[in-house]
C-alpha atoms as a PDB file:
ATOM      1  CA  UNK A   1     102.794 117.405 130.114  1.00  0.00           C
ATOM      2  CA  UNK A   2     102.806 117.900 126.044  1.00  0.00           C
ATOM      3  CA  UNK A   3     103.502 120.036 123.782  1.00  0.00           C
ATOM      4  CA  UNK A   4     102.539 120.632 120.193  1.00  0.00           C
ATOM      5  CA  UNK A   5     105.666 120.052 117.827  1.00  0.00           C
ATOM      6  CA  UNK A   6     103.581 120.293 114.590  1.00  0.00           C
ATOM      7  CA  UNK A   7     101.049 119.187 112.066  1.00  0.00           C
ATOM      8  CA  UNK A   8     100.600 116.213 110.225  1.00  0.00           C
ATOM      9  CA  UNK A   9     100.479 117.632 106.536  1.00  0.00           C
ATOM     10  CA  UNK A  10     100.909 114.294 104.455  1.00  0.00           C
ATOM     11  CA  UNK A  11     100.080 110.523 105.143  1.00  0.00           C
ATOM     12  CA  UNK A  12     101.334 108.110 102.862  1.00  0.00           C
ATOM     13  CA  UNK A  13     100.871 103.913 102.517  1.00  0.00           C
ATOM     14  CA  UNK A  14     103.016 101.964 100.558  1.00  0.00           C
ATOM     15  CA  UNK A  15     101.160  98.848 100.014  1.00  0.00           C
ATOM     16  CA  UNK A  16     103.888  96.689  97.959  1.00  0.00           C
ATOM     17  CA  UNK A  17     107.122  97.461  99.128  1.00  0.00           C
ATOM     18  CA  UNK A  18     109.577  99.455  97.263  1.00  0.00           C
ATOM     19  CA  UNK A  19     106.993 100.537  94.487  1.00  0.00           C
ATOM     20  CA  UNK A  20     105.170 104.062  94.763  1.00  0.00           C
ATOM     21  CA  UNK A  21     102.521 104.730  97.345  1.00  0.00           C
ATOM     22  CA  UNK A  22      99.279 106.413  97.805  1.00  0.00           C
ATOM     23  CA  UNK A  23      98.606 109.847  99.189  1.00  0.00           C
ATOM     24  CA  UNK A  24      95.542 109.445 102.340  1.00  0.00           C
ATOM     25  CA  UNK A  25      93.598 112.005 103.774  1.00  0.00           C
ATOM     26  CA  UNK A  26      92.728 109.300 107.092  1.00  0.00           C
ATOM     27  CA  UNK A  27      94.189 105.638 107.615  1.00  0.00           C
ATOM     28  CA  UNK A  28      94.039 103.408 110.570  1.00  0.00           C
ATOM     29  CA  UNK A  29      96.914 102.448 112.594  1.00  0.00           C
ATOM     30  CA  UNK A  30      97.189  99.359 114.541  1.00  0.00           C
ATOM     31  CA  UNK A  31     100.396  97.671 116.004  1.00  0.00           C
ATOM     32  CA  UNK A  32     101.805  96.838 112.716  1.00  0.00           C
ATOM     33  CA  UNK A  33     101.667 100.185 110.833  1.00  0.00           C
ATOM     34  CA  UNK A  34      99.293 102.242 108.916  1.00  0.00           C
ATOM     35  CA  UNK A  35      96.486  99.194 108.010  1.00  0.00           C
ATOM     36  CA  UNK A  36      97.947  97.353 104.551  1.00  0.00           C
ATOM     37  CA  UNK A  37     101.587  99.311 104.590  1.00  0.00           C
ATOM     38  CA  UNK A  38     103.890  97.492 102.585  1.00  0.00           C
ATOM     39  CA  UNK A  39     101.660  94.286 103.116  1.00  0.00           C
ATOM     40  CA  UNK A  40     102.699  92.832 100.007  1.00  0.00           C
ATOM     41  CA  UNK A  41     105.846  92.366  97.980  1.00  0.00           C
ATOM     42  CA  UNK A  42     107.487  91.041  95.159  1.00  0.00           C
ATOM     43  CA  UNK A  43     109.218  88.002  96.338  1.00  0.00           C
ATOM     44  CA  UNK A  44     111.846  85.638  94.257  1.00  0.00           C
ATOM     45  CA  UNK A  45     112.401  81.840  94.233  1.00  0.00           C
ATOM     46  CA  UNK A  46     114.881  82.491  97.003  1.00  0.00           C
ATOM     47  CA  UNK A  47     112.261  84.298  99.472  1.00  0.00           C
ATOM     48  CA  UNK A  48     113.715  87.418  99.113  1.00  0.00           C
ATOM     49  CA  UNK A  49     111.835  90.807  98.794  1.00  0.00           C
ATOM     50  CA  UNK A  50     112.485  93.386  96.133  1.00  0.00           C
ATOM     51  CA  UNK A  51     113.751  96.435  97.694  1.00  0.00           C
ATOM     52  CA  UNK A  52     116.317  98.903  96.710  1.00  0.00           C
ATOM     53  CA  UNK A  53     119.115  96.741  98.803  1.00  0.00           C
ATOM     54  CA  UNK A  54     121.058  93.839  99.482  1.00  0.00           C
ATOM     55  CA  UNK A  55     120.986  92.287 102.555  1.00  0.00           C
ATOM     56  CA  UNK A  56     119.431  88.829 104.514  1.00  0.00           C
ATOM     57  CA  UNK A  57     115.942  89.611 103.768  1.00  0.00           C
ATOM     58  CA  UNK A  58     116.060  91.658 100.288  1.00  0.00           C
ATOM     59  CA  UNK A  59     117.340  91.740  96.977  1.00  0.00           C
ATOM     60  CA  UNK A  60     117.632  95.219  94.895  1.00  0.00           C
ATOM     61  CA  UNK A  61     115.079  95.162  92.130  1.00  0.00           C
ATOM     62  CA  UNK A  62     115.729  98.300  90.049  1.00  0.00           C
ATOM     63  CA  UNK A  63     112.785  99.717  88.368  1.00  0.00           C
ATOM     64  CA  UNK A  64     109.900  98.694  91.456  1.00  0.00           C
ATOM     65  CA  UNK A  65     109.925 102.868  92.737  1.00  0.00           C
ATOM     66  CA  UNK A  66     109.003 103.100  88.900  1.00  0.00           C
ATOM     67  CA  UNK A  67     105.537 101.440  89.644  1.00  0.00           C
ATOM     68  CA  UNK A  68     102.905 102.563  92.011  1.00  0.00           C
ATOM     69  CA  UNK A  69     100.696 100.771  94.494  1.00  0.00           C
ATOM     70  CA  UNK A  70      97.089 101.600  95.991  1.00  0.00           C
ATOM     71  CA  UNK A  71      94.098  99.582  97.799  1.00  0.00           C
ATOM     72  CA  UNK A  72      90.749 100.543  95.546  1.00  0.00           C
ATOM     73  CA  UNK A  73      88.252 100.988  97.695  1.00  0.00           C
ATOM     74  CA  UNK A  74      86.657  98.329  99.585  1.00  0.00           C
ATOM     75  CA  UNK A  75      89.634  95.511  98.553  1.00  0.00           C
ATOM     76  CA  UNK A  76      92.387  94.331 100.410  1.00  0.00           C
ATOM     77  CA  UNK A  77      93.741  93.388  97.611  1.00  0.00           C
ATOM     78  CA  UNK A  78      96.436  95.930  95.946  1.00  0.00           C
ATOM     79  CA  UNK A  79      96.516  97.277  92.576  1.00  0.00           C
ATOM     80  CA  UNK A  80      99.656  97.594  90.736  1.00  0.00           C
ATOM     81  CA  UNK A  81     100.733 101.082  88.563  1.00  0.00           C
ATOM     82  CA  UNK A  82     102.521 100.643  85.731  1.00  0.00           C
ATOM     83  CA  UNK A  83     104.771 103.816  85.218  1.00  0.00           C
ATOM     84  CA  UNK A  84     102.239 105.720  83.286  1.00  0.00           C
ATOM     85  CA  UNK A  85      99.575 105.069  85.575  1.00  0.00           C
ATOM     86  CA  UNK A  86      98.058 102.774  83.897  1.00  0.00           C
ATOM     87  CA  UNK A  87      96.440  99.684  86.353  1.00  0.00           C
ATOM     88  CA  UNK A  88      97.895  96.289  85.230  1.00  0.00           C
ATOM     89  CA  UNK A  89      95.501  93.480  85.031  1.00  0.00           C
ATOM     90  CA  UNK A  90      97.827  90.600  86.108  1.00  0.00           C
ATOM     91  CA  UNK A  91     100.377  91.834  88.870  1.00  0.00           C
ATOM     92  CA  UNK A  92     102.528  88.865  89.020  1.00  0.00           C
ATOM     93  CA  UNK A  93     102.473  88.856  85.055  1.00  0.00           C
ATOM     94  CA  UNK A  94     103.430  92.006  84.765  1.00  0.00           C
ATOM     95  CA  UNK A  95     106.129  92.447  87.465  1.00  0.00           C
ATOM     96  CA  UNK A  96     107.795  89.193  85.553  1.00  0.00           C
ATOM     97  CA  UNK A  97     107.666  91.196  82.109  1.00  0.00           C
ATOM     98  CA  UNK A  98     109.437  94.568  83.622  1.00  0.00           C
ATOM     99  CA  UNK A  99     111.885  93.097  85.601  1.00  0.00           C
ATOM    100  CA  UNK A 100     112.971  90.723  82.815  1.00  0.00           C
ATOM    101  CA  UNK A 101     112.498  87.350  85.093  1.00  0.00           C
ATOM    102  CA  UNK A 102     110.466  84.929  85.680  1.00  0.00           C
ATOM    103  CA  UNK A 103     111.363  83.834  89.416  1.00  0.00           C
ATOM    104  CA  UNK A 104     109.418  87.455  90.981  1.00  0.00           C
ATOM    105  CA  UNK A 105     105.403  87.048  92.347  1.00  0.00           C
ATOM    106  CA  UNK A 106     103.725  89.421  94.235  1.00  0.00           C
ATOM    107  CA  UNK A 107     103.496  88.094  97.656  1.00  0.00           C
ATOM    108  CA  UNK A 108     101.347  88.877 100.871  1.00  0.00           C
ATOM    109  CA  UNK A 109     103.350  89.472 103.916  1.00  0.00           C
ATOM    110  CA  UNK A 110     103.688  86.061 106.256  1.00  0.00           C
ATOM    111  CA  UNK A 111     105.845  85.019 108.956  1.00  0.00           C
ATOM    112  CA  UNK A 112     108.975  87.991 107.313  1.00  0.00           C
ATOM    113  CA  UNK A 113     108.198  91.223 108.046  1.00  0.00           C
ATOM    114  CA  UNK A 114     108.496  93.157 105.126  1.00  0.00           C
ATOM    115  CA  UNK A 115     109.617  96.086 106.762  1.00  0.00           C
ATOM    116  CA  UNK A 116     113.004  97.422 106.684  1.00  0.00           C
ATOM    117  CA  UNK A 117     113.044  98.087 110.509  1.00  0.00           C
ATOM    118  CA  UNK A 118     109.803  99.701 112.516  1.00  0.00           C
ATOM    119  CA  UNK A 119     106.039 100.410 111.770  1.00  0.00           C
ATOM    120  CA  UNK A 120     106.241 104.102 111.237  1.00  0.00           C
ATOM    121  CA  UNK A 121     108.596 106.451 109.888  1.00  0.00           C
ATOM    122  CA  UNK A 122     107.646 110.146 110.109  1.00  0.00           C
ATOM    123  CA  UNK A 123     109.812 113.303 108.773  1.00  0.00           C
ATOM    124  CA  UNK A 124     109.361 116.598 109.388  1.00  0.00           C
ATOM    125  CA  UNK A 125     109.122 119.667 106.688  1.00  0.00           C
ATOM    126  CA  UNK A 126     112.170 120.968 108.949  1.00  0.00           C
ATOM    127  CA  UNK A 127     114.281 118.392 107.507  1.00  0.00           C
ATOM    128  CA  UNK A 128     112.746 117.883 104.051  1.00  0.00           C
ATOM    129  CA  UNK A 129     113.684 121.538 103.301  1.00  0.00           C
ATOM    130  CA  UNK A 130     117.363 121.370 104.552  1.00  0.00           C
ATOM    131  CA  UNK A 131     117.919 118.489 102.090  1.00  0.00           C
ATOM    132  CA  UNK A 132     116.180 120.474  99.328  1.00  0.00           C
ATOM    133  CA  UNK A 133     118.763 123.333  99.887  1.00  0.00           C
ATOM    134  CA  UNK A 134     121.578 121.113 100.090  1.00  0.00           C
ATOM    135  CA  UNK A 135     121.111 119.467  96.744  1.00  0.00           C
ATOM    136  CA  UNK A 136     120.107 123.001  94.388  1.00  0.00           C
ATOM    137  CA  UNK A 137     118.803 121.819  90.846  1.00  0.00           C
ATOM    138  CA  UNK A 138     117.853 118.235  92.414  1.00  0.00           C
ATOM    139  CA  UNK A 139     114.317 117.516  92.332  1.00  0.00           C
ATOM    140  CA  UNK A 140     113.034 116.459  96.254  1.00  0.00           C
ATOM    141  CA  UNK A 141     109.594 115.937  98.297  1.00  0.00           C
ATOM    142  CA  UNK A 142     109.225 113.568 101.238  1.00  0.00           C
ATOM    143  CA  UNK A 143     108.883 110.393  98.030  1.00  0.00           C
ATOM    144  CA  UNK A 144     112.476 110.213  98.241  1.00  0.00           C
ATOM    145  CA  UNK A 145     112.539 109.227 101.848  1.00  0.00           C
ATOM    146  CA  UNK A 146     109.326 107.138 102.078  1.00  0.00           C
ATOM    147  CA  UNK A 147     107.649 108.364 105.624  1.00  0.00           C
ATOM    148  CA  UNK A 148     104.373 107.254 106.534  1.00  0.00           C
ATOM    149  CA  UNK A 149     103.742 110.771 108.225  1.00  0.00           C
ATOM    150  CA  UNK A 150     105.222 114.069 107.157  1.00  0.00           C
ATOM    151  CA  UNK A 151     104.697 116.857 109.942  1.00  0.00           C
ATOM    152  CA  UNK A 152     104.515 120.452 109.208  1.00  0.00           C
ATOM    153  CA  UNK A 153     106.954 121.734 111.895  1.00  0.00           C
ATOM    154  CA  UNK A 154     106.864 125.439 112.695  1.00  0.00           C
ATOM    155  CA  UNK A 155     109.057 127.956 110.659  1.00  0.00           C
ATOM    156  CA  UNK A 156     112.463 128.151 112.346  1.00  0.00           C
ATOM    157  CA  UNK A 157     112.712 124.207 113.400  1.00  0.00           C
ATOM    158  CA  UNK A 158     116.089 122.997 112.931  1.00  0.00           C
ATOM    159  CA  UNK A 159     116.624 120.455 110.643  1.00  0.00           C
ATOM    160  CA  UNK A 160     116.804 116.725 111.982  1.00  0.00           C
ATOM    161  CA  UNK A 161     114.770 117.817 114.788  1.00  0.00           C
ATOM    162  CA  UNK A 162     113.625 114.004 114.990  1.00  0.00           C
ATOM    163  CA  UNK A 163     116.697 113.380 116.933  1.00  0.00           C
ATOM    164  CA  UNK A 164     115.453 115.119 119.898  1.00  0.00           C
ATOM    165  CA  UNK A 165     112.156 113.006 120.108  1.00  0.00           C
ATOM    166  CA  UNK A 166     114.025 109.540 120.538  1.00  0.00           C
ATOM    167  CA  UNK A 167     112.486 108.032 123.882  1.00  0.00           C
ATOM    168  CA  UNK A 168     109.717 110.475 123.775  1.00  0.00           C
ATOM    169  CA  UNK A 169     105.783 109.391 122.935  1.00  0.00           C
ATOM    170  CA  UNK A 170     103.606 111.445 121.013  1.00  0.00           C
ATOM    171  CA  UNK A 171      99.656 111.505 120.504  1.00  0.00           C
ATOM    172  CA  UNK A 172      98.893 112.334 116.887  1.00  0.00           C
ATOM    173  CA  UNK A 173      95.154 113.545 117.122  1.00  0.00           C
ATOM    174  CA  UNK A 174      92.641 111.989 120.020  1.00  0.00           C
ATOM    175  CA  UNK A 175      93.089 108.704 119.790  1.00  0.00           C
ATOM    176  CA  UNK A 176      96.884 107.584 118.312  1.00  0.00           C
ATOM    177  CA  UNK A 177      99.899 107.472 120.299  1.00  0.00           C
ATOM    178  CA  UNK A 178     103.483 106.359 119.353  1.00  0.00           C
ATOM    179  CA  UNK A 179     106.940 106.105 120.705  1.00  0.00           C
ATOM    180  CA  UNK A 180     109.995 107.213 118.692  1.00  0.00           C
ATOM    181  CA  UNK A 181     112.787 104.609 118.930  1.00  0.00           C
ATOM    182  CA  UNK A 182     115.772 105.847 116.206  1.00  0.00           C
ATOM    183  CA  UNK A 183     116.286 107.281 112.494  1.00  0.00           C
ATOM    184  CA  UNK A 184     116.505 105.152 109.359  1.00  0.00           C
ATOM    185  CA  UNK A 185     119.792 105.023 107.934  1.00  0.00           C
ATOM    186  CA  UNK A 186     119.588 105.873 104.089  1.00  0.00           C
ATOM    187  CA  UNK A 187     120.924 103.848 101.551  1.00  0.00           C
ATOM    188  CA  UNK A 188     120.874 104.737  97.369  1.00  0.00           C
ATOM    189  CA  UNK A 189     116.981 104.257  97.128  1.00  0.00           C
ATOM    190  CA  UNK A 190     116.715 108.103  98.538  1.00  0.00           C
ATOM    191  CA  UNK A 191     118.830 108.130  94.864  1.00  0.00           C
ATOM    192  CA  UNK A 192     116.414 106.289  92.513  1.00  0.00           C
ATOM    193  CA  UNK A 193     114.622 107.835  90.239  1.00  0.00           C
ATOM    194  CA  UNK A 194     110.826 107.454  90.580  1.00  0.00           C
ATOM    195  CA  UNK A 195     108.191 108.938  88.375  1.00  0.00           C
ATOM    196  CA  UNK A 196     108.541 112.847  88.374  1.00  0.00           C
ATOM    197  CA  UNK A 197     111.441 112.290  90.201  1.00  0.00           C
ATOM    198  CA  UNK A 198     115.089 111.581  88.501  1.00  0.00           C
ATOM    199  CA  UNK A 199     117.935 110.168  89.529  1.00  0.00           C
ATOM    200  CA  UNK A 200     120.630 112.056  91.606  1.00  0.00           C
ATOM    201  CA  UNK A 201     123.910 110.937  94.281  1.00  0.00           C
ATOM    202  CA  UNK A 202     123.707 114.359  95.756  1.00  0.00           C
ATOM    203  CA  UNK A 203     120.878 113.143  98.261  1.00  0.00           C
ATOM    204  CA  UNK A 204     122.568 110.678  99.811  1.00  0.00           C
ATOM    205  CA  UNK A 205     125.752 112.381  99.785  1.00  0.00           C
ATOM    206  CA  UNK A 206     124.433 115.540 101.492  1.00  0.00           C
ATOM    207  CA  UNK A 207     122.890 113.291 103.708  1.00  0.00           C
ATOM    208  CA  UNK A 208     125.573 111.040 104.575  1.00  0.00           C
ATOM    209  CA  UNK A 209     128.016 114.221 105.371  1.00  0.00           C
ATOM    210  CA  UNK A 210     125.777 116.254 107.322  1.00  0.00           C
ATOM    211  CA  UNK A 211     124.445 113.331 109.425  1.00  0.00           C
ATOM    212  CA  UNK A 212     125.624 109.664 109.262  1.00  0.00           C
ATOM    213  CA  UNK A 213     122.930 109.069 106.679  1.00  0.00           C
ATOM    214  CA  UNK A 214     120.607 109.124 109.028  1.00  0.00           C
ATOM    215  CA  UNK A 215     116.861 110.950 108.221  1.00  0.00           C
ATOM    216  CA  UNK A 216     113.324 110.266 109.924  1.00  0.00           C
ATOM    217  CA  UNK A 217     112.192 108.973 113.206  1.00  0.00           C
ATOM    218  CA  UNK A 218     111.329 105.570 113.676  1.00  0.00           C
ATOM    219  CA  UNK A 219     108.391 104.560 115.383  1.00  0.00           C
ATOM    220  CA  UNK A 220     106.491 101.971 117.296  1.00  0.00           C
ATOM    221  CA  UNK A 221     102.571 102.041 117.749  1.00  0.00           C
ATOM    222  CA  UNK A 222     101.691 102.794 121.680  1.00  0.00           C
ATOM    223  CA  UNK A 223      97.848 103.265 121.393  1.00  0.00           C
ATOM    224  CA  UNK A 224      96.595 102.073 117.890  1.00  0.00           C
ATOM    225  CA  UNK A 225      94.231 104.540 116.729  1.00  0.00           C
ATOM    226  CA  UNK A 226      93.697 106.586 113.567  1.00  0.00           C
ATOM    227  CA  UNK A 227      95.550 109.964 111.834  1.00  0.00           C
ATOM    228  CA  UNK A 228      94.215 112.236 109.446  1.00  0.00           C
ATOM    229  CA  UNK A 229      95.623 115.022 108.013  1.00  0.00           C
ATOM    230  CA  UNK A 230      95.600 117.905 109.937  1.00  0.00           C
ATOM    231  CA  UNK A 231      96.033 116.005 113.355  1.00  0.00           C
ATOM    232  CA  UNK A 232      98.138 117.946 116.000  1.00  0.00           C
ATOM    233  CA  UNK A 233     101.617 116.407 116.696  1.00  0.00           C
ATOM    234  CA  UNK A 234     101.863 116.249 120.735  1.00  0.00           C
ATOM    235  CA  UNK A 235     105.107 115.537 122.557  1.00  0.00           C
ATOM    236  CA  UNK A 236     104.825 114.209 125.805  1.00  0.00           C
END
């Protein structure tokens, strides 16, 4: 038995960690992720990947959510945004020049996953909308929280629905079908400023109070398959 929870109204790739992403109509999943998420990242002499934390894997590289990242047609190889949208010529060159050292080098993903915890993270428009009430003045859209999939739930969803989908599969159109696990918990990157953007504590805080700083719902990739925008949501 299923049920429709909503709509998927955004899908977003981020194909160097921690730097801007690009908006798809369609992308293919397989048991990794959306195809070329977060494939590459900038790496230092230590093996560590720039993110907007500390911890085993990562080292906080302020400035990356200024950049953007996006496949051009055809290549599996990424381009790199500067902030003004300009492509750069020389990634590695470039990413060595803004962060003001010469130990960084954009990096294809190997035997470290580059992701923070699991494949997918989807949010709904229930949830995006509480945290745009709770922080009033504050700049907010889903590029704050990074989702792969942001689902149009319908008007009068609670926020942090998510939580009741842990355990639970869901096909998104015909042919994909994934299993929520858990949320992400937050850290100051829902903070940074990125592009349009600025920089604000309130998100985290509000987040943090209400609950745990937890936001999203994790996912791992039952039936690869593809999503397009538009594609029911079905719980089953």
């Amino acid at each position: 038995m299923t049920y429709i929870i909503g709509t998927v109204e955004r899908i977003w790739r981020y194909p160097i960690k921690s730097t801007g992403g690009e908006q798809l109509q369609q992308a293919d999943v397989d048991s990794r992720g959306l195809v070329g998420d977060r494939l590459f990242a900038v790496r230092d002499s230590k093996g560590k990947f720039g993110s907007g934390k500390n911890t085993r894997r990562f080292r906080r590289m302020p400035g990356l959510l200024q950049l953007r990242s996006r496949y051009p047609d055809g290549m599996e190889q990424p381009e790199l945004l500067d902030p003004h949208g300009a492509t750069v010529a020389d990634p590695t060159a470039h990413l060595r020049r803004y962060l003001g050292r010469q130990d960084v080098e954009l990096t294809r993903e190997q035997e470290v996953s580059h992701f923070d915890q699991l494949p997918l993270s989807i949010l709904t428009t229930a949830t995006l909308d509480w945290v745009r009430a709770a922080v009033p003045g504050v700049p907010v859209d889903e590029r704050r929280f990074r989702p792969n999939l942001l689902v149009r739930t319908p008007p009068g969803t609670r926020p942090f629905v998510e939580d009741e989908w842990f355990g639970c599969k869901a096909w998104i159109g015909t042919a994909l079908c994934v299993k929520f696990v858990r949320s992400s918990e937050r850290c100051v990157m829902t903070n940074e400023a990125q592009q349009d953007l600025p920089h604000s504590p309130m998100v985290l805080r509000v987040i943090a109070k209400a609950h745990h700083a937890r936001l999203d719902a994790l996912a791992t990739v039952a039936v690869p398959g593809t999503v397009s925008s538009g594609d029911t949501v079905a719980l089953i």
